[in-house]
PDB file of N, CA and C in Angstrom:
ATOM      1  N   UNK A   1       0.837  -1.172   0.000  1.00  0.00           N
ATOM      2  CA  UNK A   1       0.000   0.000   0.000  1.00  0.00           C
ATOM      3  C   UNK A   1       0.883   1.237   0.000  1.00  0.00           C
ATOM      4  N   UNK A   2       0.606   1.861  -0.589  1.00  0.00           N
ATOM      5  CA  UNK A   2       0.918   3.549  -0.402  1.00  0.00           C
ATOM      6  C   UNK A   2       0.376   4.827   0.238  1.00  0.00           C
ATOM      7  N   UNK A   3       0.676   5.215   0.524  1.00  0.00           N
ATOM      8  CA  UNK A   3       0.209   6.393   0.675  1.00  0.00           C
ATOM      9  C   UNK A   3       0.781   7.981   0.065  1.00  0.00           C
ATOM     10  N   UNK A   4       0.090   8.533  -0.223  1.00  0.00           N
ATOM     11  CA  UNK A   4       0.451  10.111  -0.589  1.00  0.00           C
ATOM     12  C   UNK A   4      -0.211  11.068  -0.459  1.00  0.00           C
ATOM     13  N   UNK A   5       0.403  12.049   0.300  1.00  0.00           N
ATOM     14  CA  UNK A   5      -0.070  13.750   1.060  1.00  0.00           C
ATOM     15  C   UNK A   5       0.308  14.617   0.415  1.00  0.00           C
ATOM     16  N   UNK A   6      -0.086  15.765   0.217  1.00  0.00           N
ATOM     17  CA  UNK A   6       0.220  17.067  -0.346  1.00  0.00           C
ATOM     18  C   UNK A   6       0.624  17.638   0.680  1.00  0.00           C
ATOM     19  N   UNK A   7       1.974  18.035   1.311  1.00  0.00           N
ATOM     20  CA  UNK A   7       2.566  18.736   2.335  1.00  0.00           C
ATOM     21  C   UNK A   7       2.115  20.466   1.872  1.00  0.00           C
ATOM     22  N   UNK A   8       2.215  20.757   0.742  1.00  0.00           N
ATOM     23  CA  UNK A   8       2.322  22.014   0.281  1.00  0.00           C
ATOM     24  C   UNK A   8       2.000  22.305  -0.834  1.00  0.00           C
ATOM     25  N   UNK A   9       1.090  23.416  -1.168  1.00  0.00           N
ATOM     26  CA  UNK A   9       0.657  23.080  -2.780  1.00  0.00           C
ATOM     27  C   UNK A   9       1.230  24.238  -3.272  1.00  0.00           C
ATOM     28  N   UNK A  10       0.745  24.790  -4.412  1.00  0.00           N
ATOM     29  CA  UNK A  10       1.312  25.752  -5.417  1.00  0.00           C
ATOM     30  C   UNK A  10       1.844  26.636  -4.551  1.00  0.00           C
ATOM     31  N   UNK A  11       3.145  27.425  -5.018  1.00  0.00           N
ATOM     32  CA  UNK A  11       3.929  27.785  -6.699  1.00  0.00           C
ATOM     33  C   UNK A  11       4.909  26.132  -6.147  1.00  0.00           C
ATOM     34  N   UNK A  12       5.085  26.261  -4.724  1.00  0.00           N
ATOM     35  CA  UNK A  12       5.845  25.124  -4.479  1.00  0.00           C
ATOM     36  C   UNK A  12       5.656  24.076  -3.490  1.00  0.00           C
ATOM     37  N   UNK A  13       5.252  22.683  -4.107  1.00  0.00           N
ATOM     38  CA  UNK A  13       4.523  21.530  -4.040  1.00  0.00           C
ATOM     39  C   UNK A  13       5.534  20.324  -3.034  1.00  0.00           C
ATOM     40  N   UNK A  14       4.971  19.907  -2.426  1.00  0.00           N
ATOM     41  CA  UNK A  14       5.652  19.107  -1.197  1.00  0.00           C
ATOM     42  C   UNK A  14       4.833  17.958  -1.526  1.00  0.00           C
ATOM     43  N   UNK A  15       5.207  16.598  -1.735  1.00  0.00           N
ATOM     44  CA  UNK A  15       4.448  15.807  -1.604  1.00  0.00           C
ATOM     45  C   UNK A  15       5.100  14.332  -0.896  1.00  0.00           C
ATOM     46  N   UNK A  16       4.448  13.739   0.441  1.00  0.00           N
ATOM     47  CA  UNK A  16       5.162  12.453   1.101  1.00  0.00           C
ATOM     48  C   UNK A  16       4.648  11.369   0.680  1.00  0.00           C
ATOM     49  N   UNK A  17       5.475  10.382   1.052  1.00  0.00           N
ATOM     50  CA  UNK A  17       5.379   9.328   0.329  1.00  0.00           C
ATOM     51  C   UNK A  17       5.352   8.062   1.826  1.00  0.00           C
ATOM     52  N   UNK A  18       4.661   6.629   1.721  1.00  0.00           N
ATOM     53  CA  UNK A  18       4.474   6.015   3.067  1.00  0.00           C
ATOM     54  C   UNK A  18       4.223   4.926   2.060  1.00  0.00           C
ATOM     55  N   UNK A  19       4.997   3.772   2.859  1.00  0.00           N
ATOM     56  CA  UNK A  19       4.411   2.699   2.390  1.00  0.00           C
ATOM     57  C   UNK A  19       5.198   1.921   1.488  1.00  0.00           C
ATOM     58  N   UNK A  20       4.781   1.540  -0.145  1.00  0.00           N
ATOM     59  CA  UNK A  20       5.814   0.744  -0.474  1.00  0.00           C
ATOM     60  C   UNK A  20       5.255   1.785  -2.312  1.00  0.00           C
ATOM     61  N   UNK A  21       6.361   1.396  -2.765  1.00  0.00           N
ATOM     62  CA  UNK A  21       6.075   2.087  -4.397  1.00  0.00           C
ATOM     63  C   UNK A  21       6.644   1.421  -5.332  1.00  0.00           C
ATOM     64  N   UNK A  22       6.270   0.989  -5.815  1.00  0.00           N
ATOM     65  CA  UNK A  22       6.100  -0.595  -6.522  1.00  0.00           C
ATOM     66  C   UNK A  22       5.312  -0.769  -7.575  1.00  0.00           C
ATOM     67  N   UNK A  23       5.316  -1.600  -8.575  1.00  0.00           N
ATOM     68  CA  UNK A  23       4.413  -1.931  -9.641  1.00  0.00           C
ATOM     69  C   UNK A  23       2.929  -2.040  -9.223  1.00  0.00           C
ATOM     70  N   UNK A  24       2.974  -2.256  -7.787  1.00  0.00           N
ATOM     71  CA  UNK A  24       1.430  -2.568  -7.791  1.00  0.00           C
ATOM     72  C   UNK A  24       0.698  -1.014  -7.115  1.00  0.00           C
ATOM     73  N   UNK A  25       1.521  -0.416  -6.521  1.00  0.00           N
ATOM     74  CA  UNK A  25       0.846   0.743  -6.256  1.00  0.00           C
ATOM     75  C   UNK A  25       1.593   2.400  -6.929  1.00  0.00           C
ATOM     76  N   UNK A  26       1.948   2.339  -7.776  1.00  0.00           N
ATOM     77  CA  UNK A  26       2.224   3.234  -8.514  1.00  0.00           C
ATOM     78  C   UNK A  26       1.648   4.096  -9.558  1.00  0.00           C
ATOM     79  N   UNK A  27       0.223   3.314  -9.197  1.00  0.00           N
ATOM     80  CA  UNK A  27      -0.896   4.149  -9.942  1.00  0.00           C
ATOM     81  C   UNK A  27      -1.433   5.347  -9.207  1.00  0.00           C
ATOM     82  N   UNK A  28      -1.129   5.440  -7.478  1.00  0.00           N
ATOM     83  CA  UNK A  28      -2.090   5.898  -6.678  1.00  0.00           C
ATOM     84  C   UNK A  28      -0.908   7.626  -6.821  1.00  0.00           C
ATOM     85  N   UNK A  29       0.255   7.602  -6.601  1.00  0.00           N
ATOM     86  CA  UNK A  29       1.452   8.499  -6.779  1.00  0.00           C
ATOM     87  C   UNK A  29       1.497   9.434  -8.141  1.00  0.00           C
ATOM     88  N   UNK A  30       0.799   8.212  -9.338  1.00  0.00           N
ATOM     89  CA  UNK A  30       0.702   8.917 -10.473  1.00  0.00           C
ATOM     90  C   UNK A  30      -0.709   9.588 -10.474  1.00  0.00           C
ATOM     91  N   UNK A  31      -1.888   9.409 -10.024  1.00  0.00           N
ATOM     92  CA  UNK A  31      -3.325   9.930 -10.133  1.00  0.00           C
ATOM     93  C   UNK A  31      -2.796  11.208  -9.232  1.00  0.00           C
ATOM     94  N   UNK A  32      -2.081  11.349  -8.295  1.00  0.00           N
ATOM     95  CA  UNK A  32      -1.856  12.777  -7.073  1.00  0.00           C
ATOM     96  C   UNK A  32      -1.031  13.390  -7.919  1.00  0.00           C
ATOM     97  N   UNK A  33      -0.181  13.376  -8.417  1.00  0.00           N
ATOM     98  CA  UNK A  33       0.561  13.682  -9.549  1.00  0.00           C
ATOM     99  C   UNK A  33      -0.202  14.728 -10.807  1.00  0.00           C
ATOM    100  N   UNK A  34      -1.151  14.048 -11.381  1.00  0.00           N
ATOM    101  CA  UNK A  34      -1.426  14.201 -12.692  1.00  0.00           C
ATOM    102  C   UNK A  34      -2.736  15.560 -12.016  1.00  0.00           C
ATOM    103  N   UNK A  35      -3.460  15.134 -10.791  1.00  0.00           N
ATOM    104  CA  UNK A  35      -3.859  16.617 -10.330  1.00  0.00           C
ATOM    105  C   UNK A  35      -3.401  18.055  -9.801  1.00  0.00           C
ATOM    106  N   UNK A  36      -2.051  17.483 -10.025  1.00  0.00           N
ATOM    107  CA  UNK A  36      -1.097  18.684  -9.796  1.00  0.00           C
ATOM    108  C   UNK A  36      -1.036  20.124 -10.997  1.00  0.00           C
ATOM    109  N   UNK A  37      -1.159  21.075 -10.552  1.00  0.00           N
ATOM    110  CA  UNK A  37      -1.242  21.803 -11.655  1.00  0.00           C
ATOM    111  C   UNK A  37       0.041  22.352 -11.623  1.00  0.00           C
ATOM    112  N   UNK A  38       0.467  21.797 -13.481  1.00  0.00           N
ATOM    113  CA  UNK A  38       2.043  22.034 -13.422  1.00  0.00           C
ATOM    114  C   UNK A  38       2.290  23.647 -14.173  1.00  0.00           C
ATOM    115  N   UNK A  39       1.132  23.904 -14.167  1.00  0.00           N
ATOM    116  CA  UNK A  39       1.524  25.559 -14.799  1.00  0.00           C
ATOM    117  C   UNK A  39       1.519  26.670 -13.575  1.00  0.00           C
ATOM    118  N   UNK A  40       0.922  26.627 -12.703  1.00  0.00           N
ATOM    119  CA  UNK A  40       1.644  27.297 -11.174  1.00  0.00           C
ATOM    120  C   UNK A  40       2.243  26.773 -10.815  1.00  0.00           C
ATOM    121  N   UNK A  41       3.118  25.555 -10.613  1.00  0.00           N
ATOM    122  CA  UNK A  41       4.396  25.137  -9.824  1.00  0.00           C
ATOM    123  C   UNK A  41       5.645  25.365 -10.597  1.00  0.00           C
ATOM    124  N   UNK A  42       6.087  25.721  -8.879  1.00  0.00           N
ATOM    125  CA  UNK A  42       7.445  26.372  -9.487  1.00  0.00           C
ATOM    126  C   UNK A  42       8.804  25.412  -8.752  1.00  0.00           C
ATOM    127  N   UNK A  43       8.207  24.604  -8.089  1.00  0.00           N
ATOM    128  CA  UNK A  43       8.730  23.736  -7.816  1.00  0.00           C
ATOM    129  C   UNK A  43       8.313  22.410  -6.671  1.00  0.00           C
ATOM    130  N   UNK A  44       8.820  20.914  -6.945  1.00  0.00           N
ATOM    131  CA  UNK A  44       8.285  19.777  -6.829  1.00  0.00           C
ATOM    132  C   UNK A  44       9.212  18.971  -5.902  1.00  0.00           C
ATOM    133  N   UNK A  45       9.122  18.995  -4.948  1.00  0.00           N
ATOM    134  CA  UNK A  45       9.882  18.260  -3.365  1.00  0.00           C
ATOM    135  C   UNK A  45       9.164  17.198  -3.064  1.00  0.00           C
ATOM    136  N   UNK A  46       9.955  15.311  -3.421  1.00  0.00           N
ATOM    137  CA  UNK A  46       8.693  14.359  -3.450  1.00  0.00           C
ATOM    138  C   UNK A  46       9.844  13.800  -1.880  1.00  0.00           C
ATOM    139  N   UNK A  47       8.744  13.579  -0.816  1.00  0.00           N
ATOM    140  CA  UNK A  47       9.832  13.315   0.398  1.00  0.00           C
ATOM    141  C   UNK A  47       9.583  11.817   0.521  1.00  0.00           C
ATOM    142  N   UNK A  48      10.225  10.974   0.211  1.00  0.00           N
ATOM    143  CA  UNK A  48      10.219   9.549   0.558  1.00  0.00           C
ATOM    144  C   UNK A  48      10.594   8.760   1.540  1.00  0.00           C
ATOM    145  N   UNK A  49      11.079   9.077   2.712  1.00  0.00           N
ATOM    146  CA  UNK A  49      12.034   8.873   3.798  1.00  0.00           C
ATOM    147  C   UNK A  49      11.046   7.312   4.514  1.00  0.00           C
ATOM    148  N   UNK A  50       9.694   7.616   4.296  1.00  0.00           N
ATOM    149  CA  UNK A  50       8.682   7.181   4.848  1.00  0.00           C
ATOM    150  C   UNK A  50       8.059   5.891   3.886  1.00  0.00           C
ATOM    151  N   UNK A  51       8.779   5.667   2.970  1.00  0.00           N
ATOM    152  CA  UNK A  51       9.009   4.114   1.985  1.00  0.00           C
ATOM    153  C   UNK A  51       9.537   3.436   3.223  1.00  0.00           C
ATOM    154  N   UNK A  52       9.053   1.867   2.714  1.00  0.00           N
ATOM    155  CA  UNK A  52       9.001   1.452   3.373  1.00  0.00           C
ATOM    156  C   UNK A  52       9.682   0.081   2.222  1.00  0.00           C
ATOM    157  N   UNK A  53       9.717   0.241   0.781  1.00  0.00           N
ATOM    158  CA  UNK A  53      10.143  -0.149  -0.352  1.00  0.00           C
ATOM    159  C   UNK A  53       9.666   0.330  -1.506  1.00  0.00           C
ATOM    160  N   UNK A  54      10.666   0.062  -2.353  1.00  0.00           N
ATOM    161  CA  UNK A  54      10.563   0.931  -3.454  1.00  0.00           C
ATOM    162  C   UNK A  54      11.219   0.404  -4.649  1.00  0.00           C
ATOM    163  N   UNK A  55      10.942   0.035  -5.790  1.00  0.00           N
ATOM    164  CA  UNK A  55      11.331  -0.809  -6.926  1.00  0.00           C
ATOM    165  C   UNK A  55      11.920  -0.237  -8.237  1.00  0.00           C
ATOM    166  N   UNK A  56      11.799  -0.881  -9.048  1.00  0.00           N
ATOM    167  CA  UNK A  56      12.167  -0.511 -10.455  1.00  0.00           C
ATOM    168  C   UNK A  56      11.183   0.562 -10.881  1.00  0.00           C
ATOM    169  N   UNK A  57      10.056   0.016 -10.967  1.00  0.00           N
ATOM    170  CA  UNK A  57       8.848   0.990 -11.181  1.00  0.00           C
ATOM    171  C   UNK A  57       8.674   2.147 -10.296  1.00  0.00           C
ATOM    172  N   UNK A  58       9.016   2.199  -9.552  1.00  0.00           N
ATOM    173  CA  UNK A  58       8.997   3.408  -8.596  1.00  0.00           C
ATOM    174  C   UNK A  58      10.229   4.149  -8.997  1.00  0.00           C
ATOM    175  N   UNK A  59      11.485   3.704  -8.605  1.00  0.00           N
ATOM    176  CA  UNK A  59      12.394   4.614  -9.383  1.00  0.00           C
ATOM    177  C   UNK A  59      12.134   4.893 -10.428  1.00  0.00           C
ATOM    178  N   UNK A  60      11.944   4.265 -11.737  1.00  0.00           N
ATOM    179  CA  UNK A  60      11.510   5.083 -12.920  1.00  0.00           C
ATOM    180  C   UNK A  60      10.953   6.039 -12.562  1.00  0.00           C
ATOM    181  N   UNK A  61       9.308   5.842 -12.475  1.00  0.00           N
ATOM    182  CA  UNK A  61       8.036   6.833 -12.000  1.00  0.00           C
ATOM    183  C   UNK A  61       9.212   8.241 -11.578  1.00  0.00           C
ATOM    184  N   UNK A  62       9.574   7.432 -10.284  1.00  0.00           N
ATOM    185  CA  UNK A  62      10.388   9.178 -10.055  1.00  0.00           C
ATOM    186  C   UNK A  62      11.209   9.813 -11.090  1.00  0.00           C
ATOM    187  N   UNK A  63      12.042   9.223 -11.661  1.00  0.00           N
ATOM    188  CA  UNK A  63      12.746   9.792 -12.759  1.00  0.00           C
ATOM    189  C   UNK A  63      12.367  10.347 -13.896  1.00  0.00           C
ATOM    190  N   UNK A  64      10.776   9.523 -14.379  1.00  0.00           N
ATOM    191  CA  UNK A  64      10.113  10.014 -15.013  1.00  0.00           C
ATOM    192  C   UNK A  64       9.512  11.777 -14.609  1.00  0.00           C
ATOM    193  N   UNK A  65       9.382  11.838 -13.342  1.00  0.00           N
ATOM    194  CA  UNK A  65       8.505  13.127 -12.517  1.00  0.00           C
ATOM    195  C   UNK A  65       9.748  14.524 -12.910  1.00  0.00           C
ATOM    196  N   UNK A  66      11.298  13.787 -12.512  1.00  0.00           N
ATOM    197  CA  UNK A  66      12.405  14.442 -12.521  1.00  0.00           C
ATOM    198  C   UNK A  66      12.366  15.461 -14.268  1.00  0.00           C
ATOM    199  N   UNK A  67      12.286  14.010 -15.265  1.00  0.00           N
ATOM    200  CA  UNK A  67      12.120  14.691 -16.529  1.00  0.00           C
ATOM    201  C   UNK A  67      11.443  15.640 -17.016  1.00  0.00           C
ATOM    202  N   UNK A  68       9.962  15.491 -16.428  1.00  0.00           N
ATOM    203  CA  UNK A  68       8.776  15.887 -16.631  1.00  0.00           C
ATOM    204  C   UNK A  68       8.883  17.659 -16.013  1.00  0.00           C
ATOM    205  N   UNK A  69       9.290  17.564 -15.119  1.00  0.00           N
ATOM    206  CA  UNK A  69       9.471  18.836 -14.456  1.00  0.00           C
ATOM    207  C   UNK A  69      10.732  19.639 -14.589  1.00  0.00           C
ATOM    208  N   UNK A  70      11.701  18.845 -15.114  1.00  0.00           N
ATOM    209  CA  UNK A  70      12.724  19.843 -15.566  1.00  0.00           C
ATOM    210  C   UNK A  70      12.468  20.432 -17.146  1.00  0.00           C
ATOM    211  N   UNK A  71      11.719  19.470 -17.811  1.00  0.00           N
ATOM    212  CA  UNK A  71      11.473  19.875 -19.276  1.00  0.00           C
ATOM    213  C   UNK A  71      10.622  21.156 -18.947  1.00  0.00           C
ATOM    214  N   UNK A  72       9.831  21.639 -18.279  1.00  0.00           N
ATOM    215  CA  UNK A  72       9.064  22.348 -17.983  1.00  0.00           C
ATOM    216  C   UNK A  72       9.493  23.650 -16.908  1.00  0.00           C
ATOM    217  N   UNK A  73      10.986  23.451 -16.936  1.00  0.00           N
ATOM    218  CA  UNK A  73      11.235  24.295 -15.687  1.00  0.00           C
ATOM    219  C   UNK A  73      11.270  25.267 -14.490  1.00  0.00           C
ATOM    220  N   UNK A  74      10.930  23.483 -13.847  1.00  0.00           N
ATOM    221  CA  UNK A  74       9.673  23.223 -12.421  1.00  0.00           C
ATOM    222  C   UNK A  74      10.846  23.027 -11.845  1.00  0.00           C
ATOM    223  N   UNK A  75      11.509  23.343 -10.377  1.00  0.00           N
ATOM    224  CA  UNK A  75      12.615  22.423  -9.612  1.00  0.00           C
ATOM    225  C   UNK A  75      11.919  21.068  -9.431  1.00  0.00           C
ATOM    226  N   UNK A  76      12.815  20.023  -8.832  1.00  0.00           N
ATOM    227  CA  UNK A  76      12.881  18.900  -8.443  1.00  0.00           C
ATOM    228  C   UNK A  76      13.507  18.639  -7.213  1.00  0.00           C
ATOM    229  N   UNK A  77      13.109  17.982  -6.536  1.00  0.00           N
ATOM    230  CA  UNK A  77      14.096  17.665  -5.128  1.00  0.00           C
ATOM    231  C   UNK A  77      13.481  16.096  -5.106  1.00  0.00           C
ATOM    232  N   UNK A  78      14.506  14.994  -4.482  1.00  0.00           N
ATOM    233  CA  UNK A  78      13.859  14.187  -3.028  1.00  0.00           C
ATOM    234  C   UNK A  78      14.325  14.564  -2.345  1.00  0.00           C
ATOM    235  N   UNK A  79      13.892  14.064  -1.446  1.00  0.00           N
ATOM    236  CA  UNK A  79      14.022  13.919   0.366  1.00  0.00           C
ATOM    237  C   UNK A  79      13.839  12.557   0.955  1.00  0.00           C
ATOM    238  N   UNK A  80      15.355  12.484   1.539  1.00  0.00           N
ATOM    239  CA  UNK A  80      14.635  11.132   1.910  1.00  0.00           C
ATOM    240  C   UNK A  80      15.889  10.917   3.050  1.00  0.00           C
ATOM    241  N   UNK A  81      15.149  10.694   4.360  1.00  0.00           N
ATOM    242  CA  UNK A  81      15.676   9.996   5.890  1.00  0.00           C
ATOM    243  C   UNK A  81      15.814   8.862   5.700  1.00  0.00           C
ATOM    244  N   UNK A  82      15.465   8.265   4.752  1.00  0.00           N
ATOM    245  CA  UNK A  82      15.681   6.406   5.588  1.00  0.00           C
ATOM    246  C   UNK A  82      17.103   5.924   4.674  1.00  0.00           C
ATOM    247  N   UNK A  83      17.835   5.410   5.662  1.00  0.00           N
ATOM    248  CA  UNK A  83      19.306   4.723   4.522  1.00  0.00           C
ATOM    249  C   UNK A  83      19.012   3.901   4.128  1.00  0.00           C
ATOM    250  N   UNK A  84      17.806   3.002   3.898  1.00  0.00           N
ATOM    251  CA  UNK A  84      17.674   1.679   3.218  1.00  0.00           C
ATOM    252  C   UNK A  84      17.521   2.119   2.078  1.00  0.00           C
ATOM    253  N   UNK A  85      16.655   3.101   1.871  1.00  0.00           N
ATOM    254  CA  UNK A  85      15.897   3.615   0.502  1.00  0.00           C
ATOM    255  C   UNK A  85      17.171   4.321  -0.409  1.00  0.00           C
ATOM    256  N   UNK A  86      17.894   5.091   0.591  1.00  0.00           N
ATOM    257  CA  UNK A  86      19.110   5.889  -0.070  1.00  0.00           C
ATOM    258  C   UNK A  86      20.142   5.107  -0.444  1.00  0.00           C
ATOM    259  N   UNK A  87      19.985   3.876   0.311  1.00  0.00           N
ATOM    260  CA  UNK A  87      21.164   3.278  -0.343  1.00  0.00           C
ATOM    261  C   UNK A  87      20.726   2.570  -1.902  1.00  0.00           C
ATOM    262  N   UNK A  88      19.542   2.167  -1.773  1.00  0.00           N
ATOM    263  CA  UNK A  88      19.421   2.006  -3.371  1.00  0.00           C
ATOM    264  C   UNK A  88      19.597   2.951  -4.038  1.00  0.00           C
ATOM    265  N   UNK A  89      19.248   4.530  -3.927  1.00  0.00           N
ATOM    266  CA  UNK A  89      18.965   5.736  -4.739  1.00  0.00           C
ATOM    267  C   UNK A  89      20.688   5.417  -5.089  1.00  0.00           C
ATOM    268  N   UNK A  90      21.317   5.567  -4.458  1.00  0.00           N
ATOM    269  CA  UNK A  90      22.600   5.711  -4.649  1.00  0.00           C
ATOM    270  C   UNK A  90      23.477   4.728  -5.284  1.00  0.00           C
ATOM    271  N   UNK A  91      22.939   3.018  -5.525  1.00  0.00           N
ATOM    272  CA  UNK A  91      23.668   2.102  -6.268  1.00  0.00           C
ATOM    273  C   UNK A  91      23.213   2.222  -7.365  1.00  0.00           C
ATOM    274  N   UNK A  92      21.975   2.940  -7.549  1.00  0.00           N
ATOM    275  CA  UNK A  92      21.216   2.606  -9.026  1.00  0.00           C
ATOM    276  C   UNK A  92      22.050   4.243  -9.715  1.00  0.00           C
ATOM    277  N   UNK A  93      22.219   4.986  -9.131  1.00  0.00           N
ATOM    278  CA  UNK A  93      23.005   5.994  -9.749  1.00  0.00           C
ATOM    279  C   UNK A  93      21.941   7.304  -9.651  1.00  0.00           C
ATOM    280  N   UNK A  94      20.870   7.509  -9.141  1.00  0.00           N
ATOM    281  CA  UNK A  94      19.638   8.551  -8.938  1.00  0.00           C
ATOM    282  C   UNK A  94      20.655   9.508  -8.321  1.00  0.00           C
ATOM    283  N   UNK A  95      20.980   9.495  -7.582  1.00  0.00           N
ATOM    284  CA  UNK A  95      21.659  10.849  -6.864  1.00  0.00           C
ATOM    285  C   UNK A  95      22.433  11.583  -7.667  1.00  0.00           C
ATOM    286  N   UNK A  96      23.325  10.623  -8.647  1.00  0.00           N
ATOM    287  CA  UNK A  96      24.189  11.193  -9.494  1.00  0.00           C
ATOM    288  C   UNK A  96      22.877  12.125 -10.804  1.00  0.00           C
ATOM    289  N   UNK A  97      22.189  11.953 -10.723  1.00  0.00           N
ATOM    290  CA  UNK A  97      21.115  12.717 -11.738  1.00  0.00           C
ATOM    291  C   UNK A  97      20.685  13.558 -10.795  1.00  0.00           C
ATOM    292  N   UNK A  98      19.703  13.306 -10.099  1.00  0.00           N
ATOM    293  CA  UNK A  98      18.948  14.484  -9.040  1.00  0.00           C
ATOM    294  C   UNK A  98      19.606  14.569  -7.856  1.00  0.00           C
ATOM    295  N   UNK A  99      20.202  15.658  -7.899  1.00  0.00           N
ATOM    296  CA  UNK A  99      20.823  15.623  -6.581  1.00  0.00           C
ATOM    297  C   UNK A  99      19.876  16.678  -5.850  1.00  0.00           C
ATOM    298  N   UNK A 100      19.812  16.447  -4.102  1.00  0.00           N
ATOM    299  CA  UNK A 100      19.264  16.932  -3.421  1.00  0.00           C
ATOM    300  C   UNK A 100      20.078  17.014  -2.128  1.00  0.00           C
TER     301      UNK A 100
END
């Protein structure tokens, strides 16, 4: 299961993340997402610390969000407290792209 909150909305958007983000719930991240209005944001802080796991499909998804908002130039950030999660961000090479 997932979960996702809007910490903060327009010009600059906070959104947390709980739970697991994964092929099977990566629809629920993309529907909070896609109601985002990307023509007032001026920038996009997704805080994940609060994964609990997180996959192939989830890293994409994020990388996908990363693209999406720099093509459009929106900032990007993660955030993320937990070292389990960071240590993947960091073998798969994410940090070296989005750094935060």
């Amino acid at each position: 299961m997932l979960s996702v909150s809007i910490k903060k909305d327009v010009p600059d958007v906070g959104l947390s993340l709980s739970g697991n983000l994964d092929m099977v719930t990566s629809e629920v991240l993309n529907e909070t997402f896609e109601r985002l209005d990307e023509v007032q944001m001026r920038s996009l802080t997704i805080s994940i610390g609060g994964l609990n796991f997180i996959d192939s499909t989830g890293v994409g998804q994020l990388l996908g969000y990363y693209k999406r908002c720099t093509a459009r130039d929106i900032g990007f950030r993660i955030e993320n407290d937990n070292p389990e999660i960071e240590a993947i961000l960091e073998i798969i090479g994410i940090r070296e792209i989005v750094n935060s």
